[in-house]
PDB file of N, CA and C in Angstrom:
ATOM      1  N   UNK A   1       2.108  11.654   1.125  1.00  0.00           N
ATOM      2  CA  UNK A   1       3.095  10.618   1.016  1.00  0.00           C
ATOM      3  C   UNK A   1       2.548   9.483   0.156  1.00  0.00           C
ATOM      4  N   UNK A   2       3.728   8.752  -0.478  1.00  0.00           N
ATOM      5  CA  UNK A   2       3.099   7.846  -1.660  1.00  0.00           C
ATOM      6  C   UNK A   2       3.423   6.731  -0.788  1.00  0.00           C
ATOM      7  N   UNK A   3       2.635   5.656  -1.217  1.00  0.00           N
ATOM      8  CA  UNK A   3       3.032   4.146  -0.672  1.00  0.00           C
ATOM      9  C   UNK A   3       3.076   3.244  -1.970  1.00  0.00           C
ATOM     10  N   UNK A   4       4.408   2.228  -2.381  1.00  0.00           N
ATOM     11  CA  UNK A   4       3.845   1.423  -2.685  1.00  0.00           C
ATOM     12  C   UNK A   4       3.591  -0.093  -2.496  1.00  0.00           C
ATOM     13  N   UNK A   5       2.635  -0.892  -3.752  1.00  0.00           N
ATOM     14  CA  UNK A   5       2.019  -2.040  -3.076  1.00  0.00           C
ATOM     15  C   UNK A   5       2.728  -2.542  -4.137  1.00  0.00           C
ATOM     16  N   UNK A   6       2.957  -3.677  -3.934  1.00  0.00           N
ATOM     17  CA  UNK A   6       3.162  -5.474  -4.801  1.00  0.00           C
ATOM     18  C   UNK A   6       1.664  -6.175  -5.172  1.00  0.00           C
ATOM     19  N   UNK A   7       1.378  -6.215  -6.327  1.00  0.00           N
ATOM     20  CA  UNK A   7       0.174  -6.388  -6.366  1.00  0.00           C
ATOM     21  C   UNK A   7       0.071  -7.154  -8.148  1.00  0.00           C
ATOM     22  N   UNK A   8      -0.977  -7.955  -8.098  1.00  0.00           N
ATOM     23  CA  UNK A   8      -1.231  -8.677  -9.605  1.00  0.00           C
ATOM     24  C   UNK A   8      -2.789  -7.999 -10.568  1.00  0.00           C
ATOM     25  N   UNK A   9      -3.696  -6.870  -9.257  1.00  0.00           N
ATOM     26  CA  UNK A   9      -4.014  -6.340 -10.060  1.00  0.00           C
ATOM     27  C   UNK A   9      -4.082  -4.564  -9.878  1.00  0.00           C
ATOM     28  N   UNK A  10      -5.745  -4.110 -10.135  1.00  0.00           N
ATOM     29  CA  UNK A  10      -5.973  -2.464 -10.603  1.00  0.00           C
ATOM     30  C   UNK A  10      -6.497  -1.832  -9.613  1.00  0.00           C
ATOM     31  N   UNK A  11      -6.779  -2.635  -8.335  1.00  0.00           N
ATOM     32  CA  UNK A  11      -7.509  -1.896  -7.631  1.00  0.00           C
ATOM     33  C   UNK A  11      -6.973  -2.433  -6.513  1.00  0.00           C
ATOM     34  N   UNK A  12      -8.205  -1.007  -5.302  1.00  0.00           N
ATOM     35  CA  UNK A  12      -7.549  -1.649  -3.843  1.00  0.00           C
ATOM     36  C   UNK A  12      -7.840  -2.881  -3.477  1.00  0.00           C
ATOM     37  N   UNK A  13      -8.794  -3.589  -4.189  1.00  0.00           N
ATOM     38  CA  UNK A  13      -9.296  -4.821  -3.435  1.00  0.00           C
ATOM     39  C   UNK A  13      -8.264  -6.266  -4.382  1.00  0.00           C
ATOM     40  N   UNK A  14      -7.386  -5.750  -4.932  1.00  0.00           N
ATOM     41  CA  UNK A  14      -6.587  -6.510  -5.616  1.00  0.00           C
ATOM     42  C   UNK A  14      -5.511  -7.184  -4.691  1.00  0.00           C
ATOM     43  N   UNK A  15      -4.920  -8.583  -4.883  1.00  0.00           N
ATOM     44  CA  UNK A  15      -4.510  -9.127  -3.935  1.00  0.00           C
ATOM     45  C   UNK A  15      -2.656  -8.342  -3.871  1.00  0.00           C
ATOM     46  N   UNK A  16      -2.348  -8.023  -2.353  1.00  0.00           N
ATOM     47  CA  UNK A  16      -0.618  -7.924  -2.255  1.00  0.00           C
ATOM     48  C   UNK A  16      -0.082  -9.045  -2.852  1.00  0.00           C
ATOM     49  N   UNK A  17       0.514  -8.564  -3.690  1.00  0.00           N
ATOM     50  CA  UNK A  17       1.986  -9.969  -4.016  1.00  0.00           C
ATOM     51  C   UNK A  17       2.606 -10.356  -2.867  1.00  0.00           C
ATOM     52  N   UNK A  18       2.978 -11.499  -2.732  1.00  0.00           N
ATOM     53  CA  UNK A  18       3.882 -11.757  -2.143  1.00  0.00           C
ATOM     54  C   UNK A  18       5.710 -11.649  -2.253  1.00  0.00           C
ATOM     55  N   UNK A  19       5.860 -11.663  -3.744  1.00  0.00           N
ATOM     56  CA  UNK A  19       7.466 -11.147  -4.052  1.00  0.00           C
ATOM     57  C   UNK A  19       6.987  -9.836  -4.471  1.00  0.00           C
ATOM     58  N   UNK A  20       8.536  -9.093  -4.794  1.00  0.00           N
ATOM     59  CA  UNK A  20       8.581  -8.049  -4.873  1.00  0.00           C
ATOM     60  C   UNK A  20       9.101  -7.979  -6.537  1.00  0.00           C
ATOM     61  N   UNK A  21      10.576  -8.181  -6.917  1.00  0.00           N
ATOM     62  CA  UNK A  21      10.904  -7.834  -7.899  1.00  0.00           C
ATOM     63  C   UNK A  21      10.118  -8.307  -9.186  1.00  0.00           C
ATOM     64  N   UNK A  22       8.900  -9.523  -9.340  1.00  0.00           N
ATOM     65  CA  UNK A  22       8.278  -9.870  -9.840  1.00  0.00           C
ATOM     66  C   UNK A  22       7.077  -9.427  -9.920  1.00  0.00           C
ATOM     67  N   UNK A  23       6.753  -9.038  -9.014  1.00  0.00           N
ATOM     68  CA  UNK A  23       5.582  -8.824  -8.512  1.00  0.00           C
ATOM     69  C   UNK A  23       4.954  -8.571 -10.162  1.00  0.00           C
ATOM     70  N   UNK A  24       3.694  -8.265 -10.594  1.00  0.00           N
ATOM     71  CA  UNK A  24       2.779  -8.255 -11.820  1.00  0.00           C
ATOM     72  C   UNK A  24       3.301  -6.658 -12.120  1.00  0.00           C
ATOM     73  N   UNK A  25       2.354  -5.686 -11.040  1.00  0.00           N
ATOM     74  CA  UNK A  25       2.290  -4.742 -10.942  1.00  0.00           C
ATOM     75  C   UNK A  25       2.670  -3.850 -10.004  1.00  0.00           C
ATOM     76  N   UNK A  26       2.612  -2.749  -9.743  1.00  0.00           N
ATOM     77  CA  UNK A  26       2.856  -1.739  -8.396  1.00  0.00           C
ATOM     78  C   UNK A  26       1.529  -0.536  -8.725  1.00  0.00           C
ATOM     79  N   UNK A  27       1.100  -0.511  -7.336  1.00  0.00           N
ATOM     80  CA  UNK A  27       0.032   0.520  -6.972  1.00  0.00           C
ATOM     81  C   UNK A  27       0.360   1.373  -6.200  1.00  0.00           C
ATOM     82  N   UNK A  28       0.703   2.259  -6.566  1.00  0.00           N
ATOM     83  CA  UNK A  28       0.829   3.496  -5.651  1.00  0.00           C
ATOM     84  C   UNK A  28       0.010   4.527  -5.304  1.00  0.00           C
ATOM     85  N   UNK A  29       0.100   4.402  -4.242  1.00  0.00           N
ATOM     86  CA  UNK A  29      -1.161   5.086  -3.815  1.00  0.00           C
ATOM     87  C   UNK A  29      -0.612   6.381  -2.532  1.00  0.00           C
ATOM     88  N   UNK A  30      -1.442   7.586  -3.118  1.00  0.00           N
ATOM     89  CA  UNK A  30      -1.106   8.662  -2.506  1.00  0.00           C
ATOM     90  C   UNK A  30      -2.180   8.755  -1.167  1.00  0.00           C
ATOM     91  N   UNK A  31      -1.332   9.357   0.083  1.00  0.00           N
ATOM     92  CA  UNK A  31      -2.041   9.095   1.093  1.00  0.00           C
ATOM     93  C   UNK A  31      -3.051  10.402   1.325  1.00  0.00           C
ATOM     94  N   UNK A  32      -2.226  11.692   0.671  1.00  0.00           N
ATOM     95  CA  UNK A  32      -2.871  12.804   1.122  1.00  0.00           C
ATOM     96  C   UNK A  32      -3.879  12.619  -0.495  1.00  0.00           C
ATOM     97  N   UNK A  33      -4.374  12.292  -1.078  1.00  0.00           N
ATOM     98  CA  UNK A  33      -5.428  12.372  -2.013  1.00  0.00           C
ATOM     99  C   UNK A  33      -6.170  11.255  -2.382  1.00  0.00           C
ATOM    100  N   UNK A  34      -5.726  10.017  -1.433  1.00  0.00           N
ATOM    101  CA  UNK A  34      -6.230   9.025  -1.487  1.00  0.00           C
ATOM    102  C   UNK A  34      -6.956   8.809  -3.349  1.00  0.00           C
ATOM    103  N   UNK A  35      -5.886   8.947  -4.037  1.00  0.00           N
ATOM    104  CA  UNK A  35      -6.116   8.189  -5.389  1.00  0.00           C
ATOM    105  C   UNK A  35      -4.821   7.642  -5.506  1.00  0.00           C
ATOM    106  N   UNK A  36      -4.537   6.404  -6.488  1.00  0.00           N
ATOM    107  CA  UNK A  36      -3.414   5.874  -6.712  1.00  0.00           C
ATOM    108  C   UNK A  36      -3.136   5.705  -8.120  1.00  0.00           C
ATOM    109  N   UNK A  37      -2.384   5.139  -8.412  1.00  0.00           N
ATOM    110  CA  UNK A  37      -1.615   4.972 -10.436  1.00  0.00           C
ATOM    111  C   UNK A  37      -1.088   3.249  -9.963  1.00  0.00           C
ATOM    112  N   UNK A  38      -1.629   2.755 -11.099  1.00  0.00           N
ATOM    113  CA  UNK A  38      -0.680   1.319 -11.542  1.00  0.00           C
ATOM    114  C   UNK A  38       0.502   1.296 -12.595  1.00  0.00           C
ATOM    115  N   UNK A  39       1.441   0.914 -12.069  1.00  0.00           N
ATOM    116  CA  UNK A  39       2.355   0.773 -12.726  1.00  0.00           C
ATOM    117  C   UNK A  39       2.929  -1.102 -13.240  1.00  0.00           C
ATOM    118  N   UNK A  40       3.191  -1.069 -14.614  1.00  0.00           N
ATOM    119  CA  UNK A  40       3.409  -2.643 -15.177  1.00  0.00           C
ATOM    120  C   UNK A  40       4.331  -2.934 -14.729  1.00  0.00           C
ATOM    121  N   UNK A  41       4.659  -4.020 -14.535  1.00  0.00           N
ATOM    122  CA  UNK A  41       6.248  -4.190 -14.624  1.00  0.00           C
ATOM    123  C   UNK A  41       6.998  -5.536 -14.924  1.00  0.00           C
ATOM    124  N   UNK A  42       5.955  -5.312 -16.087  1.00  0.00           N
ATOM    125  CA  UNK A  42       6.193  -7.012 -16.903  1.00  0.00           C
ATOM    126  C   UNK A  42       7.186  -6.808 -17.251  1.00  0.00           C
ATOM    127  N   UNK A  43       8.480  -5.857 -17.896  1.00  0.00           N
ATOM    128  CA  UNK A  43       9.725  -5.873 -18.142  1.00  0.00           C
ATOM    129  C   UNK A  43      10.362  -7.063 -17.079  1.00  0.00           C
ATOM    130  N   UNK A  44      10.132  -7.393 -15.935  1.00  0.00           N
ATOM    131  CA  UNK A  44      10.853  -7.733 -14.864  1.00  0.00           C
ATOM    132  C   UNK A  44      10.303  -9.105 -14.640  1.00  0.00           C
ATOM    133  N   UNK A  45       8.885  -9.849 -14.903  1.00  0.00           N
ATOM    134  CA  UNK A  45       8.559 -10.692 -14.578  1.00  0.00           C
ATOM    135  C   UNK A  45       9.676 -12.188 -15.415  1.00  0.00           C
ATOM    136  N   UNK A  46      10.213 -11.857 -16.515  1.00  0.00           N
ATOM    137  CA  UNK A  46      10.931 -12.539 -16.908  1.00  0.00           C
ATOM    138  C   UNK A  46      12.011 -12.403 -17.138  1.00  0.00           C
ATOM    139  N   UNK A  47      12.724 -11.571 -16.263  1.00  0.00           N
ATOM    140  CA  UNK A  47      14.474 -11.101 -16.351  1.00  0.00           C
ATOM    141  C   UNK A  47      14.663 -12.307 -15.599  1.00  0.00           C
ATOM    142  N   UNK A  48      15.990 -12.872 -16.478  1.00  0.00           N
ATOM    143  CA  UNK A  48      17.174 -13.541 -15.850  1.00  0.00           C
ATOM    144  C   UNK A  48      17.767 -13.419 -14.947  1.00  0.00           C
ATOM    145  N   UNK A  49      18.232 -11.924 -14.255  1.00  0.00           N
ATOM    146  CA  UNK A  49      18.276 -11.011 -13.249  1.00  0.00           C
ATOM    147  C   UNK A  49      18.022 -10.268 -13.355  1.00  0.00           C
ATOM    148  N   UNK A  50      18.227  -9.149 -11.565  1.00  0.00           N
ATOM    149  CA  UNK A  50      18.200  -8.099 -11.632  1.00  0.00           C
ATOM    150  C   UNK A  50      17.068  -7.028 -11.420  1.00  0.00           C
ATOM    151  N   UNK A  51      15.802  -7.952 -11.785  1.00  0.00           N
ATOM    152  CA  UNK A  51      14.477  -7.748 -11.340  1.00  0.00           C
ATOM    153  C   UNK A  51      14.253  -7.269 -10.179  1.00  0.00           C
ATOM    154  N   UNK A  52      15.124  -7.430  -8.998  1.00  0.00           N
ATOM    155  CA  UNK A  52      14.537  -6.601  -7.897  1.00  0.00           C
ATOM    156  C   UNK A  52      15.368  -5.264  -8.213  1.00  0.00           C
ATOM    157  N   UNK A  53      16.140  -5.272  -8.613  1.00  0.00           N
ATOM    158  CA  UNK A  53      17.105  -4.027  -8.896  1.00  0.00           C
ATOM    159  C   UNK A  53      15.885  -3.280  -9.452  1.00  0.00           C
ATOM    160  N   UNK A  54      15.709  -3.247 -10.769  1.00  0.00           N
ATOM    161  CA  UNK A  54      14.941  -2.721 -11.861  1.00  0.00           C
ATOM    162  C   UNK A  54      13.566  -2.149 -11.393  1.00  0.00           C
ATOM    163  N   UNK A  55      13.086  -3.124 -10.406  1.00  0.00           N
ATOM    164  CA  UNK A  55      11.869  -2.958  -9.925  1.00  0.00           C
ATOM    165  C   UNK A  55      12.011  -1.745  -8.818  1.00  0.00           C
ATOM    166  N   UNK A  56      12.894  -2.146  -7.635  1.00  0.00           N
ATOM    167  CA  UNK A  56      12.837  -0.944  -7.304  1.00  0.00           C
ATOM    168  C   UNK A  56      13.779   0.462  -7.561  1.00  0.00           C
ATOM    169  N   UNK A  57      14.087   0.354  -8.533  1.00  0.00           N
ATOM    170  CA  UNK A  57      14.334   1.921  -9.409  1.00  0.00           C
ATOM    171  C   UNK A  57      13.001   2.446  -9.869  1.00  0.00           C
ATOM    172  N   UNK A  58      12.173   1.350 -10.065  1.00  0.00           N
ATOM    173  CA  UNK A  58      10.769   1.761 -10.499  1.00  0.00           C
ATOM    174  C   UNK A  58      10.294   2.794  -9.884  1.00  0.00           C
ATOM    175  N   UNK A  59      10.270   1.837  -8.300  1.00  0.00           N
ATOM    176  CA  UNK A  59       9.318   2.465  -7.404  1.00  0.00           C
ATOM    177  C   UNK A  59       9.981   3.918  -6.629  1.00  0.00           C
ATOM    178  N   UNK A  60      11.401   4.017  -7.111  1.00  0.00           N
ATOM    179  CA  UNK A  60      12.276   5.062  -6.485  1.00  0.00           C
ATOM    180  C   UNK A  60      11.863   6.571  -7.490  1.00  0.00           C
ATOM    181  N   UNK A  61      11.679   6.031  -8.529  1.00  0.00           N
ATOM    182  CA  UNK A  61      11.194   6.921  -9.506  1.00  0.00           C
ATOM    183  C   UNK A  61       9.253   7.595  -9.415  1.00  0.00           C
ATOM    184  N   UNK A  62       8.921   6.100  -8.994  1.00  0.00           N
ATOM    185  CA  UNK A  62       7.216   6.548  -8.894  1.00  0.00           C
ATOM    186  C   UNK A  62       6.724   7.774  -7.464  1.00  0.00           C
ATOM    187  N   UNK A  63       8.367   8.262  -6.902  1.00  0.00           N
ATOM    188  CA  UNK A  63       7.982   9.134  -5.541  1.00  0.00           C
ATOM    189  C   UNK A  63       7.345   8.652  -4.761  1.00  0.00           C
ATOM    190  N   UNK A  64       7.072   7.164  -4.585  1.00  0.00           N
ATOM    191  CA  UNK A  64       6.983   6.459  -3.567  1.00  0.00           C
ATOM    192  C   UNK A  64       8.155   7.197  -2.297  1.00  0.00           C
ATOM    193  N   UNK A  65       7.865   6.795  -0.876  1.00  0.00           N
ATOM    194  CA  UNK A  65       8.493   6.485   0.131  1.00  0.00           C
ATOM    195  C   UNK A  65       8.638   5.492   0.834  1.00  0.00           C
ATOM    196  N   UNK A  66       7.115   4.883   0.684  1.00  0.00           N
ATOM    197  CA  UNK A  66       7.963   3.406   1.126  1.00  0.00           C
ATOM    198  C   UNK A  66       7.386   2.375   0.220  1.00  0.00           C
ATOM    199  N   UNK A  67       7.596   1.124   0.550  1.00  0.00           N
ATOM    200  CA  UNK A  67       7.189  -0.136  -0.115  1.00  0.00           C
ATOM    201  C   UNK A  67       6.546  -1.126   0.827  1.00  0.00           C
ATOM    202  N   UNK A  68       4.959  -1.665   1.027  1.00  0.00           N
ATOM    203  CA  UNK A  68       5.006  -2.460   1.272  1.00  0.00           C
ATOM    204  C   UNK A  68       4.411  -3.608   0.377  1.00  0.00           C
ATOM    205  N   UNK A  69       5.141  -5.316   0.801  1.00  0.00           N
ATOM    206  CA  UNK A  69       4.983  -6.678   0.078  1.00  0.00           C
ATOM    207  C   UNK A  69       5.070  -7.431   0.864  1.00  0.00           C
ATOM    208  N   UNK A  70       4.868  -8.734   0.498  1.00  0.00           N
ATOM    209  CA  UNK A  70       5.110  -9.695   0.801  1.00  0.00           C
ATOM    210  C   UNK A  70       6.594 -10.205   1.301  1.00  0.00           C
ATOM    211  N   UNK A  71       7.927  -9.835   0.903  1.00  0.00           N
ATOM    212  CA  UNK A  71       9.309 -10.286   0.995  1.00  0.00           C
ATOM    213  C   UNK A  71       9.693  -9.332  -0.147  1.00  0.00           C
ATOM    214  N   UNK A  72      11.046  -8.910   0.202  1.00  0.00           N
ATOM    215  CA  UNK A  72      11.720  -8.069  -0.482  1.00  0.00           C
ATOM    216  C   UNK A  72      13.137  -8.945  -0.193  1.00  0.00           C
ATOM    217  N   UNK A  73      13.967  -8.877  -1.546  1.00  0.00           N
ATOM    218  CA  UNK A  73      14.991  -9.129  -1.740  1.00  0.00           C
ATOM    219  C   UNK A  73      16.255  -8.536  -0.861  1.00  0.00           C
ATOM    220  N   UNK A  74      18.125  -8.871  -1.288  1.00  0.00           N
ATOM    221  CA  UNK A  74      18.719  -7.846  -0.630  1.00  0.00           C
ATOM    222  C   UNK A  74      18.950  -6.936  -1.666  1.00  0.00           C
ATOM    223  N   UNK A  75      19.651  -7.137  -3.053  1.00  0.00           N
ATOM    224  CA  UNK A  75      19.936  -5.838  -3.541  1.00  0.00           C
ATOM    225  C   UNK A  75      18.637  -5.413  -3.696  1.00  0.00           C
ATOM    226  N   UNK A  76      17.219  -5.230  -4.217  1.00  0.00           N
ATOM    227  CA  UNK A  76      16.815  -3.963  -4.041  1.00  0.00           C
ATOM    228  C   UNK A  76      16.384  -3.414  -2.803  1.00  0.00           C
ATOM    229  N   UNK A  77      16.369  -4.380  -1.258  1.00  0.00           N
ATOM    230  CA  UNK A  77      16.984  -3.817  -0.583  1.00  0.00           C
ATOM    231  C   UNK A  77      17.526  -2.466  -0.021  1.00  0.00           C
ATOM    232  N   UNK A  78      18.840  -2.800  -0.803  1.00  0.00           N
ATOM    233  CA  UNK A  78      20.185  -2.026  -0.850  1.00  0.00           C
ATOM    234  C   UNK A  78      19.661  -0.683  -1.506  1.00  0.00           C
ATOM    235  N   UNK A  79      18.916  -0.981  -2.935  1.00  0.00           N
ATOM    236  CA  UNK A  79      18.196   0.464  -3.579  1.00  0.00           C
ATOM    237  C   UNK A  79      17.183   1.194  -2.583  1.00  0.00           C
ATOM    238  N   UNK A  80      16.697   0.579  -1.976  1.00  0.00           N
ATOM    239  CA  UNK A  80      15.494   1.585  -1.544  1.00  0.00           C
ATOM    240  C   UNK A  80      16.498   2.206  -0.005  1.00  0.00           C
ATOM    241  N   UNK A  81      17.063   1.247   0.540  1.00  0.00           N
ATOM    242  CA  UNK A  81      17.753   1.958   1.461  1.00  0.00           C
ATOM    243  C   UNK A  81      18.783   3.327   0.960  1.00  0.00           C
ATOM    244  N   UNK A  82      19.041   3.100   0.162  1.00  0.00           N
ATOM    245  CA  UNK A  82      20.120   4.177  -0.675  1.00  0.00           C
ATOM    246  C   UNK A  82      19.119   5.510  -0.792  1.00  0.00           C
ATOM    247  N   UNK A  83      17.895   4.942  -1.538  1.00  0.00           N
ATOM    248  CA  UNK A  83      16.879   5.563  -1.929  1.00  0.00           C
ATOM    249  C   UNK A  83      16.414   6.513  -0.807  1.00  0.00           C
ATOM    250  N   UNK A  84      15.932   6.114   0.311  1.00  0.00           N
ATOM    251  CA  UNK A  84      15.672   6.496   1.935  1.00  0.00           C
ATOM    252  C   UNK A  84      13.992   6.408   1.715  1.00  0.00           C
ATOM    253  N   UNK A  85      13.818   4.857   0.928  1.00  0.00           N
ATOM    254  CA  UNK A  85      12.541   4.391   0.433  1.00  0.00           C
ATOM    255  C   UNK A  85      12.086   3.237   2.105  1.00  0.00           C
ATOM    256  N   UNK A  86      11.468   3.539   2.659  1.00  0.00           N
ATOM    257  CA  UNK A  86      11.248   2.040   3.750  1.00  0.00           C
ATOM    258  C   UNK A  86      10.594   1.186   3.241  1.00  0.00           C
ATOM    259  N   UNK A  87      10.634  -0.432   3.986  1.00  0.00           N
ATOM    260  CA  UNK A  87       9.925  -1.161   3.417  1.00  0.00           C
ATOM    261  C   UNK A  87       9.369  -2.436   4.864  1.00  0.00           C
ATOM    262  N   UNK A  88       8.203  -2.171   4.240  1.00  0.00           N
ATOM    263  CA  UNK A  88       7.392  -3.334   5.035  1.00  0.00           C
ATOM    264  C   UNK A  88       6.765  -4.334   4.622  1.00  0.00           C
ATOM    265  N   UNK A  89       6.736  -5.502   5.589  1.00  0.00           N
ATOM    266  CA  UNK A  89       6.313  -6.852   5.031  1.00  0.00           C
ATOM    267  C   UNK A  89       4.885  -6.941   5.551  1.00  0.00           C
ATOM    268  N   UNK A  90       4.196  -7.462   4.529  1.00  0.00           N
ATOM    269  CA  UNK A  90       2.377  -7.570   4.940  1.00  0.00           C
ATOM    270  C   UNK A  90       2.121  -9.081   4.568  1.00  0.00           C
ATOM    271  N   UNK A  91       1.571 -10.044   5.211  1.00  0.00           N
ATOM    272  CA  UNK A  91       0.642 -11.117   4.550  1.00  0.00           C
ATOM    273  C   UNK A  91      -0.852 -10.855   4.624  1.00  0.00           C
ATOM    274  N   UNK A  92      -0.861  -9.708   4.313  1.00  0.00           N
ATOM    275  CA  UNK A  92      -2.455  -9.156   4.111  1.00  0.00           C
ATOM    276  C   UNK A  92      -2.673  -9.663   2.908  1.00  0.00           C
ATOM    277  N   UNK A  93      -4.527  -9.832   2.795  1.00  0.00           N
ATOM    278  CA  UNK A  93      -5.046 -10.521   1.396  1.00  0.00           C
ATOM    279  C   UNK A  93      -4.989  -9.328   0.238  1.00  0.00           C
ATOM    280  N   UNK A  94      -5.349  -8.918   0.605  1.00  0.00           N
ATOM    281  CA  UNK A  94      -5.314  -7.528  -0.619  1.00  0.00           C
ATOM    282  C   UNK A  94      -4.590  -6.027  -0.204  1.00  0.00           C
ATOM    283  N   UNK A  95      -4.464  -5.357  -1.295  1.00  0.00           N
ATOM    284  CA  UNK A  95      -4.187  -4.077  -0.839  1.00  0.00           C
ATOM    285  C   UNK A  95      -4.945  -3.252   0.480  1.00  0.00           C
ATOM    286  N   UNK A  96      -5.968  -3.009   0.347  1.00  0.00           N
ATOM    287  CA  UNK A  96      -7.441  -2.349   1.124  1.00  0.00           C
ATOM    288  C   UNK A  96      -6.550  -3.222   2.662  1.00  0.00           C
ATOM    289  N   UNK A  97      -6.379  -4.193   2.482  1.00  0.00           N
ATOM    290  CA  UNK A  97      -6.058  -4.984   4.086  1.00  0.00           C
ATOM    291  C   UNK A  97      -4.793  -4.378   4.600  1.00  0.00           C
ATOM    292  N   UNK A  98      -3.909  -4.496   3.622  1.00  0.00           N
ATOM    293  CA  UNK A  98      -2.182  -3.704   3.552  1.00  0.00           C
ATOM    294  C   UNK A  98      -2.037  -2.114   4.177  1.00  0.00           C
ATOM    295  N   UNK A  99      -3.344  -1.415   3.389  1.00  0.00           N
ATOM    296  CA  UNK A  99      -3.158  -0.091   3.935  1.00  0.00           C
ATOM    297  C   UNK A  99      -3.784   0.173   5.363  1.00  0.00           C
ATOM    298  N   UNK A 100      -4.748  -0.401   5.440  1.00  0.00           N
ATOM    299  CA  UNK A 100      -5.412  -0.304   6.401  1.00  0.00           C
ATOM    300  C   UNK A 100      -4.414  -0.496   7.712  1.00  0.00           C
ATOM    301  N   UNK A 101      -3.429  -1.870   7.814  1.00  0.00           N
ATOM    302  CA  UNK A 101      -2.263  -2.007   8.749  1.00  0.00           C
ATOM    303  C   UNK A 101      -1.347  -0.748   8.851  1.00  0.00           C
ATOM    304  N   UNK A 102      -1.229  -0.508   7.421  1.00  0.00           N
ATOM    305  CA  UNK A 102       0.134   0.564   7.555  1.00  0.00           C
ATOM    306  C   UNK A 102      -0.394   1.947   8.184  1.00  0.00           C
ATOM    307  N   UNK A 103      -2.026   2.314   7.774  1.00  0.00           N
ATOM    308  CA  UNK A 103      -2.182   3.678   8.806  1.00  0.00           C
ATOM    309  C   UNK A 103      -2.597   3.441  10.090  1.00  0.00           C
ATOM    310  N   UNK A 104      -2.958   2.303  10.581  1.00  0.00           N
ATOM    311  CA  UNK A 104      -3.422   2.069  11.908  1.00  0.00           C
ATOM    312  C   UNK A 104      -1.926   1.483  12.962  1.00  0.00           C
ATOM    313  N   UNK A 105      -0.695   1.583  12.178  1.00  0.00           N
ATOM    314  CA  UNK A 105       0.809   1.572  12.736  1.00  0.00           C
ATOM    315  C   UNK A 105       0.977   0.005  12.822  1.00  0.00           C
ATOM    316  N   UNK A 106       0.164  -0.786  12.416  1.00  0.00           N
ATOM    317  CA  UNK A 106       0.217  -2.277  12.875  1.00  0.00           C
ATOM    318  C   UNK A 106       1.342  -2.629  11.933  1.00  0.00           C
ATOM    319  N   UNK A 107       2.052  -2.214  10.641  1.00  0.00           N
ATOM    320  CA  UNK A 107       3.297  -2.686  10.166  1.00  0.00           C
ATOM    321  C   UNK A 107       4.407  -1.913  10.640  1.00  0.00           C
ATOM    322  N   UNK A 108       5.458  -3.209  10.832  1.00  0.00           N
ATOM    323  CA  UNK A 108       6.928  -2.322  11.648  1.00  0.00           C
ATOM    324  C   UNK A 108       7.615  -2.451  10.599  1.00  0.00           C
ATOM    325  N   UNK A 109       8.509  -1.225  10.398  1.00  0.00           N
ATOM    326  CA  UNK A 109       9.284  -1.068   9.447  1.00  0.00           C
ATOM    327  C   UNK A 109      10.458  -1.947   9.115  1.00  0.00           C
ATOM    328  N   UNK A 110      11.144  -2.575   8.248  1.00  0.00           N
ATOM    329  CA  UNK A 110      11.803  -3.404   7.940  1.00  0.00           C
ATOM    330  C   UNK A 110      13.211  -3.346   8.029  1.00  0.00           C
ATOM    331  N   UNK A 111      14.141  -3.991   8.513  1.00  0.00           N
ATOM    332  CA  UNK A 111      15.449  -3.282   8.806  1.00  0.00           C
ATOM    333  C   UNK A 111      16.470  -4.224   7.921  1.00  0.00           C
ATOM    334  N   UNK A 112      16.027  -5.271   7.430  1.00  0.00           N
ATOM    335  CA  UNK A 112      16.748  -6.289   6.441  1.00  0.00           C
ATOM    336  C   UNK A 112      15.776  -6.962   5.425  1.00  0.00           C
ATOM    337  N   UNK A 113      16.691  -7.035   3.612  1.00  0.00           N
ATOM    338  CA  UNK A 113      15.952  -7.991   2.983  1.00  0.00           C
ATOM    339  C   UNK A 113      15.209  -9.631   3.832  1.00  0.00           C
ATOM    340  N   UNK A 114      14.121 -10.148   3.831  1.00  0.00           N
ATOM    341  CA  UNK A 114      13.497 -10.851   4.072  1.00  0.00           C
ATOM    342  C   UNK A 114      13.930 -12.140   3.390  1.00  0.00           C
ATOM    343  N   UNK A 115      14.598 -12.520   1.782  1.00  0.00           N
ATOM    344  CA  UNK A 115      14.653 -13.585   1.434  1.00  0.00           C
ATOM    345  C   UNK A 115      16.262 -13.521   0.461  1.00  0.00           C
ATOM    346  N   UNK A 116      16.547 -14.596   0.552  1.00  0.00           N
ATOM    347  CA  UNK A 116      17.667 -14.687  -0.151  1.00  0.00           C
ATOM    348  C   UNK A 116      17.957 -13.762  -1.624  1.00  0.00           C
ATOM    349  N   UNK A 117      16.719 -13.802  -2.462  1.00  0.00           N
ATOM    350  CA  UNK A 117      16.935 -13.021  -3.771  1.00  0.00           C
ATOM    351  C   UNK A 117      16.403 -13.647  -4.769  1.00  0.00           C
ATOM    352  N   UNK A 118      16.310 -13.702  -5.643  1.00  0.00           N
ATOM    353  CA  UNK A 118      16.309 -14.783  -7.238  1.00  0.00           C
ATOM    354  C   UNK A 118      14.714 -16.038  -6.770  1.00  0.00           C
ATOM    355  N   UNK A 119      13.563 -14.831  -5.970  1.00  0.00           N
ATOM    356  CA  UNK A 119      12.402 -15.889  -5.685  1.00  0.00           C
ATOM    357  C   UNK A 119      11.344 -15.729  -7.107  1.00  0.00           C
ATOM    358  N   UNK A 120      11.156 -17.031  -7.155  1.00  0.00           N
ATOM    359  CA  UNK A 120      10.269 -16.728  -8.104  1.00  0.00           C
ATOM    360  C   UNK A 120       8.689 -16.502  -7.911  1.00  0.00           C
TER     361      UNK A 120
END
């Protein structure tokens, strides 16, 4: 299973973003081979809108299953639920902290966007 992260850099010890559709980058990281891929997603850091949309088509495409960040929007939201992508909220410092919650069950799965939308 793939996970992904909200993240500004390349590695696990790189810090979780706190937004989502902005976020720098996405790390996805596979659980059964424990290696992961970065994905850019500077297209989005300066959209006018739509950025959470865009972003998570990203991650719907990267065979992710779920997402965890900092706050997730409602429409992409709406995509990953469509998607049957889950998503969880972490204020963990880095990735390495993020995963570590999500296999030891300490993150609960998310049942609504977290913030209004349009965060910068």
């Amino acid at each position: 299973m793939k996970i992904a992260f909200t993240t500004s850099g390349d590695s696990l010890d790189s810090p979780l973003n706190s937004t989502f559709g902005r976020a720098p980058k996405f790390l996805i990281y596979d659980l059964e081979s424990d290696e992961f891929t970065v994905i850019d997603n500077k297209q989005n850091l300066n959209a006018a809108q739509g950025a959470g949309i865009q972003a998570a088509q990203t991650i719907a495409g990267s065979g992710a299953q779920c997402l965890v960040s900092g706050h997730c929007g409602p429409k992409a939201f709406r995509v990953f639920s469509v998607a049957g992508i889950k998503v969880f909220y972490s204020d963990a410092p880095t990735i390495a902290v993020a995963l570590e919650q999500y296999r030891s069950g300490r993150l609960s799965e998310a049942h609504a966007a977290d913030v209004e939308g349009h965060q910068a």
